[in-house]
Every structure is written in C-alpha cells, then in structure tokens.
N, C-alpha and C. Protein backbone atom coordinates (compact mmCIF):
# COMPACT_ATOMS: atom_id res chain seq x y z
N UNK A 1 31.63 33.13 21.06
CA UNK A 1 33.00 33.23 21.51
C UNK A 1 33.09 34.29 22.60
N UNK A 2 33.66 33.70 23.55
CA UNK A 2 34.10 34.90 24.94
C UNK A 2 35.61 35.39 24.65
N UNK A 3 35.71 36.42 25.04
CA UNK A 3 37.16 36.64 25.71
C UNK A 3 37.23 37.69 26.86
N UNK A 4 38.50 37.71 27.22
CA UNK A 4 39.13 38.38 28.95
C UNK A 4 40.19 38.59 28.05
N UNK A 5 40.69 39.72 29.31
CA UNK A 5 42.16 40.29 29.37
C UNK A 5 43.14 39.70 30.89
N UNK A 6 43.87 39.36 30.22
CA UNK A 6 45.34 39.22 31.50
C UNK A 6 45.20 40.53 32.23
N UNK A 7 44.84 40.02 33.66
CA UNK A 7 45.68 40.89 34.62
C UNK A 7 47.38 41.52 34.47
N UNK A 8 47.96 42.61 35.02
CA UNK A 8 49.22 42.47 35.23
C UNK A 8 49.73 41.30 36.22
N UNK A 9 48.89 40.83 36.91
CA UNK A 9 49.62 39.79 37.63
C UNK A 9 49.15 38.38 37.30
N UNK A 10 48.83 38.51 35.87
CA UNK A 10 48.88 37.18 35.28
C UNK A 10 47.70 36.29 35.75
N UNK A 11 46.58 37.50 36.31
CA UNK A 11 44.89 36.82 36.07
C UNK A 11 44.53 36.87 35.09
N UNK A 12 43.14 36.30 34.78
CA UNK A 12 42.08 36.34 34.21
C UNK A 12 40.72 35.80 34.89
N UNK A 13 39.53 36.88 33.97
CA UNK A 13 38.27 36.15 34.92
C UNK A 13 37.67 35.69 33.94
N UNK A 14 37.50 34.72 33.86
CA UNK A 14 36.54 33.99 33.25
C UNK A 14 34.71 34.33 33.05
N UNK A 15 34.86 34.55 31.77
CA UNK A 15 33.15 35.40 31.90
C UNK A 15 32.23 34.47 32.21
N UNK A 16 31.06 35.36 32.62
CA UNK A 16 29.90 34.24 33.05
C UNK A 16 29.10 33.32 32.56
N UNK A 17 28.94 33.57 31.35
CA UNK A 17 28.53 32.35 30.20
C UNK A 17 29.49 30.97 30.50
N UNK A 18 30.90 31.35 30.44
CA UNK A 18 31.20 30.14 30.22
C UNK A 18 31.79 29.67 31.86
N UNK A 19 31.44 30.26 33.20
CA UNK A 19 31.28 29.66 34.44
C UNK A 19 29.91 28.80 34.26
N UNK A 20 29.23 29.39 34.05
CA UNK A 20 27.81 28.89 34.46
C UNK A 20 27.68 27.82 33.37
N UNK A 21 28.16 27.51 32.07
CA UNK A 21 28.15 26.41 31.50
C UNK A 21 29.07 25.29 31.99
N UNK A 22 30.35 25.75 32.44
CA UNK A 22 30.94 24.29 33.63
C UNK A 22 30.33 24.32 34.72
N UNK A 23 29.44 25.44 35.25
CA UNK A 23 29.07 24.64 36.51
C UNK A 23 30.19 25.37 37.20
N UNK A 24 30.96 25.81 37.38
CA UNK A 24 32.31 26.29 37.71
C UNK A 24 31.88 27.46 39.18
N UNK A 25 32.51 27.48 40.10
CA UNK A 25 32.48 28.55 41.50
C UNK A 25 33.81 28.94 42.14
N UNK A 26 33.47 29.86 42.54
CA UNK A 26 34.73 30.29 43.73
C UNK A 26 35.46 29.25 44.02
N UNK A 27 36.55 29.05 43.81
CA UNK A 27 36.99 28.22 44.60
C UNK A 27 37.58 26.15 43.95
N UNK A 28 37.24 26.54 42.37
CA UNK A 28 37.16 25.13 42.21
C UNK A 28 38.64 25.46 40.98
N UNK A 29 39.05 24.11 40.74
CA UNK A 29 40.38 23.73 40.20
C UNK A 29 40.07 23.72 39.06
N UNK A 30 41.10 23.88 38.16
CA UNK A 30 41.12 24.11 36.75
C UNK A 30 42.36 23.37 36.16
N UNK A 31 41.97 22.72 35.06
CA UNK A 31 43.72 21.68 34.34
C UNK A 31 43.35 22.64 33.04
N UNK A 32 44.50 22.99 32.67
CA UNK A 32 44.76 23.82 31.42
C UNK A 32 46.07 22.68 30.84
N UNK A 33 45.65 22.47 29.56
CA UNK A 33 46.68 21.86 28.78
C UNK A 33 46.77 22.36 27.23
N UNK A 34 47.72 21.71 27.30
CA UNK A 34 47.82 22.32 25.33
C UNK A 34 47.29 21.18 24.58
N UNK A 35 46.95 21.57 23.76
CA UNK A 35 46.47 20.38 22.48
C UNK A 35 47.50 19.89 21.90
N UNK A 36 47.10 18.89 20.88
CA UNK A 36 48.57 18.69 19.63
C UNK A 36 48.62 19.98 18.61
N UNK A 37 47.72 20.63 18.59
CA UNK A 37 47.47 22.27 17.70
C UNK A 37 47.59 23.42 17.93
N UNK A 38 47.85 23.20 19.61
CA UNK A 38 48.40 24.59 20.02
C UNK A 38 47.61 25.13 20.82
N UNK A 39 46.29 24.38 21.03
CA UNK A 39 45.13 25.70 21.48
C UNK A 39 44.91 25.31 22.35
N UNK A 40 44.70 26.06 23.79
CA UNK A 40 44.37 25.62 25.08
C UNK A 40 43.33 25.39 25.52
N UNK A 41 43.33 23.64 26.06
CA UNK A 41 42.04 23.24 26.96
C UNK A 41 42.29 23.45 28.59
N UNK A 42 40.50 24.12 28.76
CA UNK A 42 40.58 24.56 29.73
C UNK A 42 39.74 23.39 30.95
N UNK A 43 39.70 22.70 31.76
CA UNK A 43 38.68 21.76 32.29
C UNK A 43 38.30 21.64 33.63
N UNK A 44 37.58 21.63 34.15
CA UNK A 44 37.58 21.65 35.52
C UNK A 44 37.89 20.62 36.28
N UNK A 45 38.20 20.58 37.58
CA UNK A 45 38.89 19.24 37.77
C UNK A 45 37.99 18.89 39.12
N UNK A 46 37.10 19.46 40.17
CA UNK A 46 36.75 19.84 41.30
C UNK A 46 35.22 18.81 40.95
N UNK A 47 34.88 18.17 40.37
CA UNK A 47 33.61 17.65 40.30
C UNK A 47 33.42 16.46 40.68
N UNK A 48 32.46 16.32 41.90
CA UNK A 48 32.05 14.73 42.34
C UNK A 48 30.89 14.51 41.58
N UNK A 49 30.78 13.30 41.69
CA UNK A 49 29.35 12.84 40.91
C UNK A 49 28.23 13.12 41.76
N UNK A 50 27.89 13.36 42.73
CA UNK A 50 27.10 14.34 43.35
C UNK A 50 26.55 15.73 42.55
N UNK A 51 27.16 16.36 42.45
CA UNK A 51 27.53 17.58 41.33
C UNK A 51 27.21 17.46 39.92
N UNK A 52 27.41 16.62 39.68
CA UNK A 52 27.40 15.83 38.20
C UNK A 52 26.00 15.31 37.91
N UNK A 53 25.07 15.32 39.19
CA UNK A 53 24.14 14.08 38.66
C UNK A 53 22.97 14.42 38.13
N UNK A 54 22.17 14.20 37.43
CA UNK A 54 20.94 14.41 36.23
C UNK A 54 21.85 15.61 35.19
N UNK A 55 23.27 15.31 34.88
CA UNK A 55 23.61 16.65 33.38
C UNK A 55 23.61 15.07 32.17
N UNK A 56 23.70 14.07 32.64
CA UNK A 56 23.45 13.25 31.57
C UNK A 56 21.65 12.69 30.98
N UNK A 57 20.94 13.33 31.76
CA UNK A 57 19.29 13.14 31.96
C UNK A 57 19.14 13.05 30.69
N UNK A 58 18.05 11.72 29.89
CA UNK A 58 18.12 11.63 28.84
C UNK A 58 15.99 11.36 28.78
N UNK A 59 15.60 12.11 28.01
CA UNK A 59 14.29 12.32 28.10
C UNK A 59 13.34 10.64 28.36
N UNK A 60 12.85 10.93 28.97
CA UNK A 60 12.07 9.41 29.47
C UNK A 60 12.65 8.51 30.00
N UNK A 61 14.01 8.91 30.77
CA UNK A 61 14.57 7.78 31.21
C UNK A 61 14.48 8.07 32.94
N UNK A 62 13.99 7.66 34.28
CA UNK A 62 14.03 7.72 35.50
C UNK A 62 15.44 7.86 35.77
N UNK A 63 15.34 9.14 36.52
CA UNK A 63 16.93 9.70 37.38
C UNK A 63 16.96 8.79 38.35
N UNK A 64 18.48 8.81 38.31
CA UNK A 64 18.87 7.70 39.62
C UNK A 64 19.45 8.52 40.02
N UNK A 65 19.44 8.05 41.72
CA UNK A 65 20.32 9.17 42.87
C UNK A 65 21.37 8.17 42.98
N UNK A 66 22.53 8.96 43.59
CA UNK A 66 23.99 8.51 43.41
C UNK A 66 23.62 7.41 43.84
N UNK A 67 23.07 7.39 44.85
CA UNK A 67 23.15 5.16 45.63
C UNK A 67 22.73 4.50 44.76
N UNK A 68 21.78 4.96 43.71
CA UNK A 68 21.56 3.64 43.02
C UNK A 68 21.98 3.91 42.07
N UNK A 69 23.19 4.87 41.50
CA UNK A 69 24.05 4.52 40.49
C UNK A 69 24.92 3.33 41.03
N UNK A 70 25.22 3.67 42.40
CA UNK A 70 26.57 2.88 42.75
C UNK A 70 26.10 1.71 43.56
N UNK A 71 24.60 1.32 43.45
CA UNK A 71 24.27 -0.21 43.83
C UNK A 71 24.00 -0.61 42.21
N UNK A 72 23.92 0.41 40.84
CA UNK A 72 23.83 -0.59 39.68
C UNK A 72 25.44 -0.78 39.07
N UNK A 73 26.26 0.33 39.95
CA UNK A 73 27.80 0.07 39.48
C UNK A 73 28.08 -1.34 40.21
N UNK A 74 27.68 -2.06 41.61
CA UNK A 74 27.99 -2.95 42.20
C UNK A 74 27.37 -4.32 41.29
N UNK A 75 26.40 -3.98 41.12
CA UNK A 75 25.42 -5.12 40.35
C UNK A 75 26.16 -5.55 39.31
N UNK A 76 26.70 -4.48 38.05
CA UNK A 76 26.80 -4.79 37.25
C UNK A 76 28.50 -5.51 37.14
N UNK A 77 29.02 -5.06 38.27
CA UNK A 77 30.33 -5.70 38.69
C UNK A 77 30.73 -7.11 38.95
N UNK A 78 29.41 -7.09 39.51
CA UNK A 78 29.26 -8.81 40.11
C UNK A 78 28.81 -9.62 39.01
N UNK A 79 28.24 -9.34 38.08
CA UNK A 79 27.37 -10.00 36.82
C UNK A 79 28.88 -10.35 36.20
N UNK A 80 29.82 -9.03 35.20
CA UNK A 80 30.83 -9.66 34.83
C UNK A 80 31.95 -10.81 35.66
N UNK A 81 31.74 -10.36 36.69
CA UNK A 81 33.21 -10.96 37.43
C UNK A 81 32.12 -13.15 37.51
N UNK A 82 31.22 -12.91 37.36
CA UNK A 82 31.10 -14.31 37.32
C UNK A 82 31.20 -15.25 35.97
C-alpha cells in the first residue's frame, strides 16, 4: 500500500511504485471515478496500443508488432462478416 499527502492547492504526487506500474509520465491523463463502495479508481487514459504492446506477452507465444495485430484484426473481420 502507497500513500501521498494533498497539496494546499489540491495536488498530489503519485509515488513511484505505482507510476512505474501504469507505465504512467509527465504529462499523461488520468479518469478518477468512484466505485459503487466509495473507493476511488484511479486509471490512465493516455495509452495507444503502441505503448501497450508485449504487457499482454504470454510465455511461448511470438510477439506481434502493431501491423500485424491490425492485419490479424482485419483478417479476422473479414472471416466473420462472411
């Protein structure tokens, strides 16, 4: 568990454990919402799949670079639609 203190002007910094586990930098967007329980989710909103790509890497499986995610997103588009 992390915690921060409120600025008087209604900052906070986010410690480095949990930047470096989103992936998170200078400069990137954040959606804060409430739960149905009260407790606040925090999420980042700033991520292309560029950014994103090998955090789903699953042992023995060949990484695909974005084009050939999005020539097997095309493929597999065309398969249903017939």
């Amino acid at each position: 568990m992390s915690t921060t203190t409120l600025s008087r002007t209604g900052q906070i910094t986010i410690p480095r454990t949990i930047r470096e586990r989103l992936f998170l930098q200078a400069g990137d967007q954040l959606e804060l919402t409430f739960t149905e329980t009260g407790d606040l989710l925090l999420r980042p909103v700033t991520r292309t799949v560029d950014e994103l790509c090998g955090r789903l890497h699953r042992p023995g499986q060949t990484p695909l670079s974005p084009e050939d995610m999005d020539q097997a997103i095309r493929d597999r588009s065309r398969d249903k639609g017939a």
